[in-house]
Protein backbone atom coordinates (compact mmCIF):
# COMPACT_ATOMS: atom_id res chain seq x y z
CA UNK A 1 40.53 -15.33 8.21
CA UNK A 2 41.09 -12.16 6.18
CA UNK A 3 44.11 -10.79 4.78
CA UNK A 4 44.44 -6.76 5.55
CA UNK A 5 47.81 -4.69 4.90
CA UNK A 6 49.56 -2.31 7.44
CA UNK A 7 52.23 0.12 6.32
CA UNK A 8 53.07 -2.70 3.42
CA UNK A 9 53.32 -5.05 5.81
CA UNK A 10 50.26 -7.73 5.39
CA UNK A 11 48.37 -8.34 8.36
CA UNK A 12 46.11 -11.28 8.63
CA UNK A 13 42.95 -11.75 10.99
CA UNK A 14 42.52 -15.53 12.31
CA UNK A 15 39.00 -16.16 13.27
CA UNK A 16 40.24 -19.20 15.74
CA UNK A 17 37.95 -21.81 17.75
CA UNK A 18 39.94 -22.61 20.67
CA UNK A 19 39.56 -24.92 23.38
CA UNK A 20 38.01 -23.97 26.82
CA UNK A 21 41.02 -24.81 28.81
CA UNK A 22 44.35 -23.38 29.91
CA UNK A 23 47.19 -22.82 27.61
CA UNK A 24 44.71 -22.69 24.39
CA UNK A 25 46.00 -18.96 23.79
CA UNK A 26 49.77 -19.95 24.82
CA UNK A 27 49.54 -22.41 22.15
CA UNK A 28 48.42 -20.17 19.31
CA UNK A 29 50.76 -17.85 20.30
CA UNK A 30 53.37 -20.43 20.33
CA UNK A 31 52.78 -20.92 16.38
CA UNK A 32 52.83 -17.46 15.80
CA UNK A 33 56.13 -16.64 17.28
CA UNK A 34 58.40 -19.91 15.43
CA UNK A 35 56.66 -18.42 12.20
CA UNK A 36 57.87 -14.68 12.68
CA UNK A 37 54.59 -13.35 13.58
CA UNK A 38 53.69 -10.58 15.46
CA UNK A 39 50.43 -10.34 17.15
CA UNK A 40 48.48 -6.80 16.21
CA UNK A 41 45.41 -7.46 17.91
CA UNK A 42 43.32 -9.59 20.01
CA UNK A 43 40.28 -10.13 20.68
CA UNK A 44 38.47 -12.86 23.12
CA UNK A 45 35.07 -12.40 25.33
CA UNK A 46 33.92 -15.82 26.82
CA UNK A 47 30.93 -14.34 27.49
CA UNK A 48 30.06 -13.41 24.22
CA UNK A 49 31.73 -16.69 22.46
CA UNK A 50 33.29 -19.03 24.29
CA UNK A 51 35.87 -20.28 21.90
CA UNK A 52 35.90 -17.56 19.16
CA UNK A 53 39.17 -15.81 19.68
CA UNK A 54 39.92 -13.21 16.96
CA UNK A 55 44.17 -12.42 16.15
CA UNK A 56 45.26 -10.28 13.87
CA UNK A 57 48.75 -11.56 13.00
CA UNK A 58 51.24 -8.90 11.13
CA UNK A 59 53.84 -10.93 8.77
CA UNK A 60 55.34 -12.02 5.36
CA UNK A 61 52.77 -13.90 3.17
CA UNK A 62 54.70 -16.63 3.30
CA UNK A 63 54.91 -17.00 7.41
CA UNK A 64 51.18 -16.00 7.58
CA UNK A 65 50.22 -18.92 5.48
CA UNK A 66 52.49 -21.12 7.80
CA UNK A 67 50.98 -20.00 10.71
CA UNK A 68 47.44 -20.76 8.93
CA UNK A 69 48.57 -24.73 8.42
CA UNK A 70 49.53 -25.25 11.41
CA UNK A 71 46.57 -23.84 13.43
CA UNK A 72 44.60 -25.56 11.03
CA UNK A 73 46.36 -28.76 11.90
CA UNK A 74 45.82 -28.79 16.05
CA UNK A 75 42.11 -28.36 15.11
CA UNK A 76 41.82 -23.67 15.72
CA UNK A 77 40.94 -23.10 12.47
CA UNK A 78 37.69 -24.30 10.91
CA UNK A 79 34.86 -23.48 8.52
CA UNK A 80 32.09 -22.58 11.53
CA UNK A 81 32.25 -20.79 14.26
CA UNK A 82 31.69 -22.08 17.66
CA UNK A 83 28.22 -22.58 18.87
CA UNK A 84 25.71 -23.12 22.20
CA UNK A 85 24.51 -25.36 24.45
CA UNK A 86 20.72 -25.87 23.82
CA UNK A 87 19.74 -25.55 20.12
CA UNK A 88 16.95 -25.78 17.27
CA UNK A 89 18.74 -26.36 14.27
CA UNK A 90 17.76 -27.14 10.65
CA UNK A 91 19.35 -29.39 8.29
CA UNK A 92 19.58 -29.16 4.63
CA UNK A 93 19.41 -33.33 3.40
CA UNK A 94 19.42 -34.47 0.19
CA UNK A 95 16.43 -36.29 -0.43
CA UNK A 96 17.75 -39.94 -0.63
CA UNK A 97 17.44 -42.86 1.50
CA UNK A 98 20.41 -43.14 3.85
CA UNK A 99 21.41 -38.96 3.99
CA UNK A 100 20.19 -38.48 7.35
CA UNK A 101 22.09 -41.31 8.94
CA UNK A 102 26.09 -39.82 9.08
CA UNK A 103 24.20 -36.66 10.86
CA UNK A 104 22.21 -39.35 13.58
CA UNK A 105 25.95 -41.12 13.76
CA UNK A 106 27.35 -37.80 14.57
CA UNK A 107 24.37 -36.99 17.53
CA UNK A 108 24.91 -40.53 18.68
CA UNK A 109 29.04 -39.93 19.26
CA UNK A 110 28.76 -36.73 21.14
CA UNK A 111 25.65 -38.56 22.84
CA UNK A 112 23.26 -35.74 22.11
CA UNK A 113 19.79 -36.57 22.32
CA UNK A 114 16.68 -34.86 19.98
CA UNK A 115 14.08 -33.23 21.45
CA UNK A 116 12.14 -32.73 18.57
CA UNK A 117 12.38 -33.75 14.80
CA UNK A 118 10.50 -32.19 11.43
CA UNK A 119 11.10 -32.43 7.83
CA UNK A 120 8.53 -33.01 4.59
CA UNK A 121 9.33 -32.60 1.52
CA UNK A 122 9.48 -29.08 -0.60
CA UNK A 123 10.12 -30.03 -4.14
CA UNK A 124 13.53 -29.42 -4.37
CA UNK A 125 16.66 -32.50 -3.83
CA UNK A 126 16.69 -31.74 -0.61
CA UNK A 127 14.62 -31.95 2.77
CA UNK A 128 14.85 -29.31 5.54
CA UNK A 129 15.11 -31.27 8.94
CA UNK A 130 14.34 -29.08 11.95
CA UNK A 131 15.76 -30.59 15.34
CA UNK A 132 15.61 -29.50 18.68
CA UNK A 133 18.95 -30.60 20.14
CA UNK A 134 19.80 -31.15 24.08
CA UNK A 135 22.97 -30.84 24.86
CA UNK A 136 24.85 -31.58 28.41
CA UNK A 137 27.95 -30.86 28.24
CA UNK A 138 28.80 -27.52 25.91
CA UNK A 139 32.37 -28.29 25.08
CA UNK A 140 31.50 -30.76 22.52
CA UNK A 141 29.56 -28.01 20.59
CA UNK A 142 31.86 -26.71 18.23
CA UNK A 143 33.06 -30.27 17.72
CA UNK A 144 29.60 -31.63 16.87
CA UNK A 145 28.97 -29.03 14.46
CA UNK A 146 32.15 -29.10 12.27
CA UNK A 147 30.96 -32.22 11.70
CA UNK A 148 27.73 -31.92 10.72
CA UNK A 149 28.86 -29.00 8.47
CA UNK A 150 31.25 -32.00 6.47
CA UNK A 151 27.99 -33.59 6.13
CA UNK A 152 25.11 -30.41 5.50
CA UNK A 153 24.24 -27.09 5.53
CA UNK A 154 23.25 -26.08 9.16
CA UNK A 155 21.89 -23.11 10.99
CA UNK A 156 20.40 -22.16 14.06
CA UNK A 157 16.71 -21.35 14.98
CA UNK A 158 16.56 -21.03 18.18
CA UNK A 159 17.93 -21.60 21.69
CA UNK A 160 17.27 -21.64 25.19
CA UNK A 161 18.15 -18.24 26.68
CA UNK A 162 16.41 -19.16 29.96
CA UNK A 163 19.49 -22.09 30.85
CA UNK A 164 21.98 -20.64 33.10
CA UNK A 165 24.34 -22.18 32.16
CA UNK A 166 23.82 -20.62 28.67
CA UNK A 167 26.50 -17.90 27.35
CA UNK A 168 25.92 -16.20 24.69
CA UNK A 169 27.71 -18.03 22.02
CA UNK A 170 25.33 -18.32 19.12
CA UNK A 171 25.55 -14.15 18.59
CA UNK A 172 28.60 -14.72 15.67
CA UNK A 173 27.22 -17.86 13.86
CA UNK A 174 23.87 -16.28 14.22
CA UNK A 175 24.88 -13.27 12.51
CA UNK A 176 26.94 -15.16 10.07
CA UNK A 177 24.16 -17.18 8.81
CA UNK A 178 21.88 -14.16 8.39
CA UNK A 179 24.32 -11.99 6.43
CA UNK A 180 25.47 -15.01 4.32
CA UNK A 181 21.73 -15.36 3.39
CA UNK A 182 20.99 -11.97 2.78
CA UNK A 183 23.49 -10.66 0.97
CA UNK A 184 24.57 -14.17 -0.43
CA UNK A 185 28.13 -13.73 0.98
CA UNK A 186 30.79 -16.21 0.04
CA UNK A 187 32.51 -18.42 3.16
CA UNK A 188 35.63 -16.21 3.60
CA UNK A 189 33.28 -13.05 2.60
CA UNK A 190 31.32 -14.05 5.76
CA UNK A 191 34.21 -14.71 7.85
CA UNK A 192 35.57 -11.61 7.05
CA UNK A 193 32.38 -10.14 8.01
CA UNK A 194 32.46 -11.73 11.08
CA UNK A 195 36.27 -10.65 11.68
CA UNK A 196 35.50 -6.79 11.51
CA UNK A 197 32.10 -7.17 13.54
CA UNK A 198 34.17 -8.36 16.21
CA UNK A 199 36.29 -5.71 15.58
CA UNK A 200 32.95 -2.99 16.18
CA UNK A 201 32.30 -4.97 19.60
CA UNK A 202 35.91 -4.96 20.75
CA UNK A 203 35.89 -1.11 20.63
CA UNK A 204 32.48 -0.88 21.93
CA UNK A 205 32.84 -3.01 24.78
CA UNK A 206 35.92 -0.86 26.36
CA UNK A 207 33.52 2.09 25.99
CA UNK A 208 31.04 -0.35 28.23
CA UNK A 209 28.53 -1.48 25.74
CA UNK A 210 26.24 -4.49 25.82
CA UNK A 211 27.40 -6.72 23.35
CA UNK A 212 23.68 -8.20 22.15
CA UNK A 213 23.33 -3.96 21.41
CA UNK A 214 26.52 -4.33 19.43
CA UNK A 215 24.83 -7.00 17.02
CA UNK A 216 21.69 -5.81 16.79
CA UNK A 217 22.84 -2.10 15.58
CA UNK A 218 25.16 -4.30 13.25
CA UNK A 219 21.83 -6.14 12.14
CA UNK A 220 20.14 -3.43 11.46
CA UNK A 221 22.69 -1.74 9.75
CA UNK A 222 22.85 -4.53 6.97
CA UNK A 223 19.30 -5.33 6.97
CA UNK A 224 18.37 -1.58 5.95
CA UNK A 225 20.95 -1.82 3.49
CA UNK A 226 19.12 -4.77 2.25
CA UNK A 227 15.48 -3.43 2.77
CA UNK A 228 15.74 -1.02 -0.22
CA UNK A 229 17.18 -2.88 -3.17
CA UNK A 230 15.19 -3.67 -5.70
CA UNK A 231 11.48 -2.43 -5.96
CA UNK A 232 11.85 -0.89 -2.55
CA UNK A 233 14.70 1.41 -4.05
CA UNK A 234 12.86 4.60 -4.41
CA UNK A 235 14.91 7.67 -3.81
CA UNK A 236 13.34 10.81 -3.49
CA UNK A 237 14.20 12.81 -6.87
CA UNK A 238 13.89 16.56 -7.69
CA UNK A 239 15.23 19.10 -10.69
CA UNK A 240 15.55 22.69 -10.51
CA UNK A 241 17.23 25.22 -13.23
CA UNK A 242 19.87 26.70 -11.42
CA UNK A 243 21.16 28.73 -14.30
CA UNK A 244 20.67 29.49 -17.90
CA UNK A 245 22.58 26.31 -19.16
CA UNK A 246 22.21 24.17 -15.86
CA UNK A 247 19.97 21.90 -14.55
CA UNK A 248 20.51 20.52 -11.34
CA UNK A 249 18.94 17.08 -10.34
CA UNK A 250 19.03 15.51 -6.92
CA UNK A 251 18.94 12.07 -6.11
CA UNK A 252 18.35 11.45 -2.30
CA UNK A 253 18.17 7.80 -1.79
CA UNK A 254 16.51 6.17 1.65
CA UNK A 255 19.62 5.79 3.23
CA UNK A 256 20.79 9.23 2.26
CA UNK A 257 24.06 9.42 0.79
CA UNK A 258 22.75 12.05 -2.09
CA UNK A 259 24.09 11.99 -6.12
CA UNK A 260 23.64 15.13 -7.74
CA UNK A 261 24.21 15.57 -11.22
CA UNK A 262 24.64 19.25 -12.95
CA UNK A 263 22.79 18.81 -16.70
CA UNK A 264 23.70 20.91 -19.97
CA UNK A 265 22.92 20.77 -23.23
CA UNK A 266 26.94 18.73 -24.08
CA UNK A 267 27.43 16.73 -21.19
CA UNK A 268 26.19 15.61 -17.44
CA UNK A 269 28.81 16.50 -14.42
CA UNK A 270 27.92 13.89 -11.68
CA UNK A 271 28.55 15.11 -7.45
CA UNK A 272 29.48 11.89 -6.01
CA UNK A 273 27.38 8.55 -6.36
CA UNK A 274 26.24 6.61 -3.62
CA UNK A 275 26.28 3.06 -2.01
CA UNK A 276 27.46 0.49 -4.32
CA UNK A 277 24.96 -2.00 -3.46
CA UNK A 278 22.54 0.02 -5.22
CA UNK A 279 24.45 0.49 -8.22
CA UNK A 280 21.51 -1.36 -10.53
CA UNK A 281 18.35 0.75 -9.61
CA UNK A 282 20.77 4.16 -9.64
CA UNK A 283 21.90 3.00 -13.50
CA UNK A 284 18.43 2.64 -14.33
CA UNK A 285 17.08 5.97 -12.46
CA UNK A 286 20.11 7.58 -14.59
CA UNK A 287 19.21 6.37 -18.05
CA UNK A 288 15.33 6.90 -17.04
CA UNK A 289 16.35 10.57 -16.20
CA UNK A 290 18.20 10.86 -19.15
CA UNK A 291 17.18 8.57 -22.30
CA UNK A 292 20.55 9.27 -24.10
CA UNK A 293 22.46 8.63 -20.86
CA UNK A 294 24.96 6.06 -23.19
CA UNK A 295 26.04 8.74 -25.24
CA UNK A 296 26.29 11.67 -23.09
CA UNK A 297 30.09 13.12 -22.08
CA UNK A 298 30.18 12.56 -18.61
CA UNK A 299 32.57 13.91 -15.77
CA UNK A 300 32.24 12.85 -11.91
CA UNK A 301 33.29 14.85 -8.94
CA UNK A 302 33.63 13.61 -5.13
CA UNK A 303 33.23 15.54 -1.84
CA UNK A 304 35.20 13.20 -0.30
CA UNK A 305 36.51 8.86 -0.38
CA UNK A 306 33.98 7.30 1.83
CA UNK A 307 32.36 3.66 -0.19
CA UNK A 308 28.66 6.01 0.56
CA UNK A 309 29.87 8.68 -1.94
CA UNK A 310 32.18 6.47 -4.39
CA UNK A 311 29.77 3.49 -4.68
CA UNK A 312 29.47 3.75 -8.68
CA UNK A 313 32.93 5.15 -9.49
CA UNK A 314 33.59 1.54 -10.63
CA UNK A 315 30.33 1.25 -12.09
CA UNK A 316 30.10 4.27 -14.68
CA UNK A 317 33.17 3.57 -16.49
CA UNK A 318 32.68 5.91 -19.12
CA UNK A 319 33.27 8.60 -17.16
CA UNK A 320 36.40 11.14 -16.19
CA UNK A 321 36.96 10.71 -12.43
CA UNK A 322 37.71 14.38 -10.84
CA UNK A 323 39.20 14.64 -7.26
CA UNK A 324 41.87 15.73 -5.37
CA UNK A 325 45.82 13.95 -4.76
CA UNK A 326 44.40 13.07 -1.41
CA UNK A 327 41.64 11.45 -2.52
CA UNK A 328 43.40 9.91 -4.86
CA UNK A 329 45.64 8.25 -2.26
CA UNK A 330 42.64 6.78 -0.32
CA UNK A 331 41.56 4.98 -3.33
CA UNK A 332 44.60 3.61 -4.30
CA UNK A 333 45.16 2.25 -1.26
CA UNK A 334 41.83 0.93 -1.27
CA UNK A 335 42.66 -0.50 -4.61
CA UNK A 336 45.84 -2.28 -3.16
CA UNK A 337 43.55 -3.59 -0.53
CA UNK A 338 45.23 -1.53 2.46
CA UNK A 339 43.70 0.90 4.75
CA UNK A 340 42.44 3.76 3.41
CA UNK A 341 42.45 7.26 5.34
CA UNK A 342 39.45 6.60 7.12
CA UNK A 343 40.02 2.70 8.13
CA UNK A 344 43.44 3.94 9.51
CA UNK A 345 41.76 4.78 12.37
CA UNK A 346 40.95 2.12 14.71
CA UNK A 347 37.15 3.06 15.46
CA UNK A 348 36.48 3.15 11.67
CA UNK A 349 37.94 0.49 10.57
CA UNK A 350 35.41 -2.29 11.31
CA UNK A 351 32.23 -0.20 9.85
CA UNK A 352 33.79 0.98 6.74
CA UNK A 353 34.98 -2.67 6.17
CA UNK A 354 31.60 -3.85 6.91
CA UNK A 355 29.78 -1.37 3.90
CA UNK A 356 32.30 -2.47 1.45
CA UNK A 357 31.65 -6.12 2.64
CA UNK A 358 27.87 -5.91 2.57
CA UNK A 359 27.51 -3.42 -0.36
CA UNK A 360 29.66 -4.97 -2.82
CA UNK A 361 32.04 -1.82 -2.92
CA UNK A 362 34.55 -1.91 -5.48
CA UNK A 363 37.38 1.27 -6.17
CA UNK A 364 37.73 2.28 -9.44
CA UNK A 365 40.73 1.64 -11.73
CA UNK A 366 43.39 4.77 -10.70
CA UNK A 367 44.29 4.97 -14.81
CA UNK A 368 40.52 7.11 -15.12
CA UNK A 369 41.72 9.76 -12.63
CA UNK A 370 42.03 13.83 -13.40
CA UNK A 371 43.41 15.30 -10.42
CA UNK A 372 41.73 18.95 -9.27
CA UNK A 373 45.19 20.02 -7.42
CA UNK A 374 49.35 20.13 -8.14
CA UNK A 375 51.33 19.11 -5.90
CA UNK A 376 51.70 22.63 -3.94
CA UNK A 377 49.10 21.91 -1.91
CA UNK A 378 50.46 20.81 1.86
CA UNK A 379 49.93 17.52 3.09
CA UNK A 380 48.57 19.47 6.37
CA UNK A 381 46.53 22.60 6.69
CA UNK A 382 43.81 23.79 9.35
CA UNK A 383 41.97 26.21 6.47
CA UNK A 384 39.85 25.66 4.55
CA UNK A 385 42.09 25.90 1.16
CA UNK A 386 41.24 27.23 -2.01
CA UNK A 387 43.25 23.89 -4.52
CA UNK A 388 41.17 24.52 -7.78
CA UNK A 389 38.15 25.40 -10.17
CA UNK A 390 36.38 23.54 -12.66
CA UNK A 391 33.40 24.62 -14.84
CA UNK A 392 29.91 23.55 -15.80
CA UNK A 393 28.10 25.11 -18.38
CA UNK A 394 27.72 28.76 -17.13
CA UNK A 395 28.68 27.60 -13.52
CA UNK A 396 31.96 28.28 -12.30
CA UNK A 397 33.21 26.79 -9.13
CA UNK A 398 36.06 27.31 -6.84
CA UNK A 399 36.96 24.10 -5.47
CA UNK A 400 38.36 24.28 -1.77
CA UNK A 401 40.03 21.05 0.59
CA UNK A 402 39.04 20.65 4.13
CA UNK A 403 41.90 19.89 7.01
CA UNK A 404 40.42 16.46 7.27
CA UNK A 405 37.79 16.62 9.72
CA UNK A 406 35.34 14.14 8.40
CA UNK A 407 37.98 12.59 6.31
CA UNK A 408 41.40 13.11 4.78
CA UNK A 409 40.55 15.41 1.28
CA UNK A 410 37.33 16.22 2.21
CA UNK A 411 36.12 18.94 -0.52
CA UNK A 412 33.80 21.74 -0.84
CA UNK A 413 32.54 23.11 -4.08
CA UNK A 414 31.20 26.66 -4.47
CA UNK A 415 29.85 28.61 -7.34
CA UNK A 416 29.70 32.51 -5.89
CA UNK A 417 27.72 33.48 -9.29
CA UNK A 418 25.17 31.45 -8.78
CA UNK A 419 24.93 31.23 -4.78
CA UNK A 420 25.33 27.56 -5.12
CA UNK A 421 27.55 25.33 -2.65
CA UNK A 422 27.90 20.97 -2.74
CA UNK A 423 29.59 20.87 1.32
CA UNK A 424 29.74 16.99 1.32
CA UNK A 425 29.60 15.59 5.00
CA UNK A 426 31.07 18.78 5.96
CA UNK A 427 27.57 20.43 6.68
CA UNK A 428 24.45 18.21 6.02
CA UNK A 429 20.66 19.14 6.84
CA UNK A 430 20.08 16.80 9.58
CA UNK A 431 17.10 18.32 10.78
CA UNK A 432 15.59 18.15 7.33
CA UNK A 433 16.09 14.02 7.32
CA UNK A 434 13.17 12.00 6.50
CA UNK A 435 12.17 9.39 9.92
CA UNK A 436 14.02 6.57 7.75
CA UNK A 437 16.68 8.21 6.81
CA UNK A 438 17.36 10.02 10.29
CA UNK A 439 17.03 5.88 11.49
CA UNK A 440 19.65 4.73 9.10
CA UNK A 441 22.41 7.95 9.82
CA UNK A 442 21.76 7.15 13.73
CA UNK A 443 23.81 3.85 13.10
CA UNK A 444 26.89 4.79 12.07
CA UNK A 445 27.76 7.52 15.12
CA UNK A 446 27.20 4.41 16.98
CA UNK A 447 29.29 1.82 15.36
CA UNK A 448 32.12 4.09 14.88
CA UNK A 449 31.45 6.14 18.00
CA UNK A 450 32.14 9.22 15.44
CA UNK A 451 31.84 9.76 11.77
CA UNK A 452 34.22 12.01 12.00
CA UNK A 453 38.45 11.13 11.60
CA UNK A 454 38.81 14.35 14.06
CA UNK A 455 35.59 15.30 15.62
CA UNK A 456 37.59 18.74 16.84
CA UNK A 457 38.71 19.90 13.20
CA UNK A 458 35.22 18.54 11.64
CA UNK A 459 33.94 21.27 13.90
CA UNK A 460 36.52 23.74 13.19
CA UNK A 461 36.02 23.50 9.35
CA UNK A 462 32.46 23.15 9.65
CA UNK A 463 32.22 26.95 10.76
CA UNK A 464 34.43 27.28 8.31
CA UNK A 465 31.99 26.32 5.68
CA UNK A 466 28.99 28.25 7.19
CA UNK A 467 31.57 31.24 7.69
CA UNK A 468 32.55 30.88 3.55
CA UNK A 469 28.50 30.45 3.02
CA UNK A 470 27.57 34.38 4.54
CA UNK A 471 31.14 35.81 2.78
CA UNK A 472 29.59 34.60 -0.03
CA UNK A 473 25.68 35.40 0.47
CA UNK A 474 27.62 39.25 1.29
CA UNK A 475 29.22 39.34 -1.78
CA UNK A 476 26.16 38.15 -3.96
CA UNK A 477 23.70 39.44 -2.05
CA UNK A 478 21.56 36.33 -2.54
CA UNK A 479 21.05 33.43 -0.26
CA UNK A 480 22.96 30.17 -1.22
CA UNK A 481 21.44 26.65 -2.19
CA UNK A 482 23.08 24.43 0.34
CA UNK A 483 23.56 20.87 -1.33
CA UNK A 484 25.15 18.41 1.69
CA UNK A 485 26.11 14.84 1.18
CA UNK A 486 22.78 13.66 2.98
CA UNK A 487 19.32 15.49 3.24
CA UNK A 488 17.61 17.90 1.33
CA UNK A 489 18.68 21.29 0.04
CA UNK A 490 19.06 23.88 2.56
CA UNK A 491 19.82 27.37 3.74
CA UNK A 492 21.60 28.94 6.13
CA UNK A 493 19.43 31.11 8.40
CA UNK A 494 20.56 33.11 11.52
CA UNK A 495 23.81 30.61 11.33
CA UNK A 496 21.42 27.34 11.52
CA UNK A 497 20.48 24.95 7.74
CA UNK A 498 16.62 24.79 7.28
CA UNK A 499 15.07 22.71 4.66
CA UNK A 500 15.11 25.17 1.15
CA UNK A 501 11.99 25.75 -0.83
């Protein structure tokens, strides 16, 4: 289970196992209602799990930890997640006489018989034993494997798809396993995982997706993620003098998600920072970039409060934080562990849980903030609204707030003197992706059906933008560097962005 927050009100999710019989639900609910709960959410497919029933529970701490005792105690709450019917597992043993008997007790109870057995030795205290496990009746399933979890480490290989009488049960421990390898997750960190991927197929399915579609987009969302840390982290990286005093550099990494930081001779003025997750190879392109990056003044902007453009906010902690009082908001409450603006909508929730999950996302500390606007500007607004200015070097930008389109406090940031504009999410060069990067932005429109809060005012405000690009391009008489939140620079020609030179 995972605790969330709704209006101050805590809301917990219970990741329940519950029996494959009538009443099971009645039960649960039964518990909830003597405690003072009140059921949010739920969320039950038998055939994509038949005893994995997700509830999101809305009640005082106190009741919600009531309610967790007692489902624990008639056997719904557990440390695995229920599993199939015909299975290839593999064991992790210690490598002592006698370990692999409890596990052959266990078989022997629930009268499963082995189809096939493996193990040798790999240097380590421990054995891997792969078994191939027939089982007749799937009841006992998620049974038989909480106890061989008291006992070992287990995970699952493979299974028989071809069995009719096969659901599809192994999709959440499957994908709990995997993600708990790859990014090393902790036991509730994976169960939350699981929570809000249920969460993703829950919405999906009522639109009439497939559910194995569901998980693999999921899959590959997290395994691209993954693909690129490390060695494989190599973001495309370019510098161009934009005026007399300012350098701009551009840091476009493979999943996008660009950090662009504005150099002068006193200090370095950052334009948002990236995934988290990737928060070790960005410190080191920084200080590689600049060799007296420890001592430089520093000041950071953000278009807007998704984890993709905040990811080192918590990270460079020498630096003043610039944004606006709605921005502000969404990283408080992100702080206080509540919904943020974007995750208070239902189909965003479970993605932009999932990239904090998976990329380690922290908020930063609220006490480093420097707010861009006062408090005249309205809570609601369909313009695109001038709120501020803020200098670099010889660059002076007007700093203007979105109604909210792509996300509550979206920003845009124009310099007129220089033809230069940084539009966020608000207007990105999609046709100037690289193949990976195109790959990697094709998942979220799908797991969140939208990137956008509003899909009607993102495209209201994204004329807008293009509208305040040729006022501007009038005025100067010079065509403006278009610097988006993802993809290269661009320009805007007969109304459309093409790659710049």
């Amino acid at each position: 289970m995972n605790d969330d927050t709704s209006v101050g009100i805590p809301v917990r999710t219970f990741v329940t196992n519950v029996p494959d019989k009538a009443g099971a639900f009645l039960l649960a609910n039964r518990i909830i209602l003597q405690n003072g709960g009140n059921i949010m959410r739920v969320s039950y497919n038998k055939a994509v799990d038949l005893h994995t029933m997700f509830i999101d529970v809305q009640g005082s701490t106190r009741s919600l930890d009531a309610i967790s005792q007692q489902l624990q105690a008639i056997g719904y709450l557990g440390n695995c997640l229920a599993e199939t019917q015909v299975m290839m597992v593999e064991l992790k043993i210690p490598d002592e006489p006698g370990a692999l008997y409890p596990v052959l007790k266990i078989l022997d109870r629930y009268d499963i018989n082995i189809s096939y057995i493996n193990s040798s030795p790999n240097g380590t205290p421990y054995q891997n034993f792969r078994m191939g496990l027939l089982i007749e009746n799937p009841k006992v399933v998620k049974l038989l494997l909480d106890d061989i979890s008291e006992h070992c480490p287990i995970d699952i290989l493979e299974y028989d798809a071809s069995e009719a009488s096969l659901d599809n049960t192994i999709f959440y421990i499957r994908l709990a396993n995997d993600m708990q390898k790859m990014f090393y997750l902790s036991a509730e960190r994976t169960m939350e995982f699981i929570s809000e991927a249920n969460r993703i197929l829950q919405l999906l399915q009522d639109r009439g997706e497939n559910p194995q579609k569901v998980f693999d987009y999921i899959h590959r969302f997290a395994a691209f993620i993954k693909r690129y840390e490390g060695e494989q982290f190599q973001p495309d990286v370019n510098s161009r003098q934009v005026s007399a005093q300012v350098t701009l550099h551009t840091i476009e990494p493979p999943c996008g998600s660009n950090t662009y930081v504005l150099e002068t001779q006193d200090e370095l003025v950052l334009i948002d920072t990236g995934f988290a997750v990737y928060a070790r190879e960005m410190l080191a392109l920084l200080r590689r970039l600049f060799p007296d990056w420890a001592q430089r003044k520093k000041r950071i902007f953000i278009t807007h409060a998704d984890v993709d453009h905040c990811g080192l906010l918590n990270v460079i902690t020498d630096a003043e934080l610039w944004l606006n009082r709605k921005s502000a908001e969404s990283l408080r409450l992100q702080w206080l562990n509540q919904p943020d603006f974007r995750e208070r909508k239902s189909f965003c929730m479970g993605y932009s849980k999932l990239s904090r999950i998976i990329t380690s996302y922290q908020p930063p500390e609220q006490d480093r903030f420097y707010l861009i606007d006062d408090e005249t500007t309205p809570e609601e607004h369909e313009d695109l609204l001038k709120i501020g200015a803020f200098t670099v070097g010889d660059l002076d930008f007007e700093v203007f707030e979105g109604s909210g389109g792509h996300l509550y406090g979206e920003m845009i940031f124009l310099c007129r003197a220089h033809s230069l504009i940084f539009t966020g999410d608000n207007l990105v060069n999609i046709s100037g992706f690289s193949f990976e990067r195109a790959e990697f932005n094709s998942l979220a429109p799908y797991l969140m059906t939208s990137v956008n809060v509003d899909s009607k005012r993102a495209t209201a405000m994204r004329r807008q933008v293009i509208s305040l690009i040729e006022q501007t391009e009038q005025q100067t008489g010079s065509s403006c560097l278009i610097l988006g939140g993802h993809g290269p620079h661009s320009r805007l020609r007969e109304g459309k962005l093409v790659t710049a030179e």
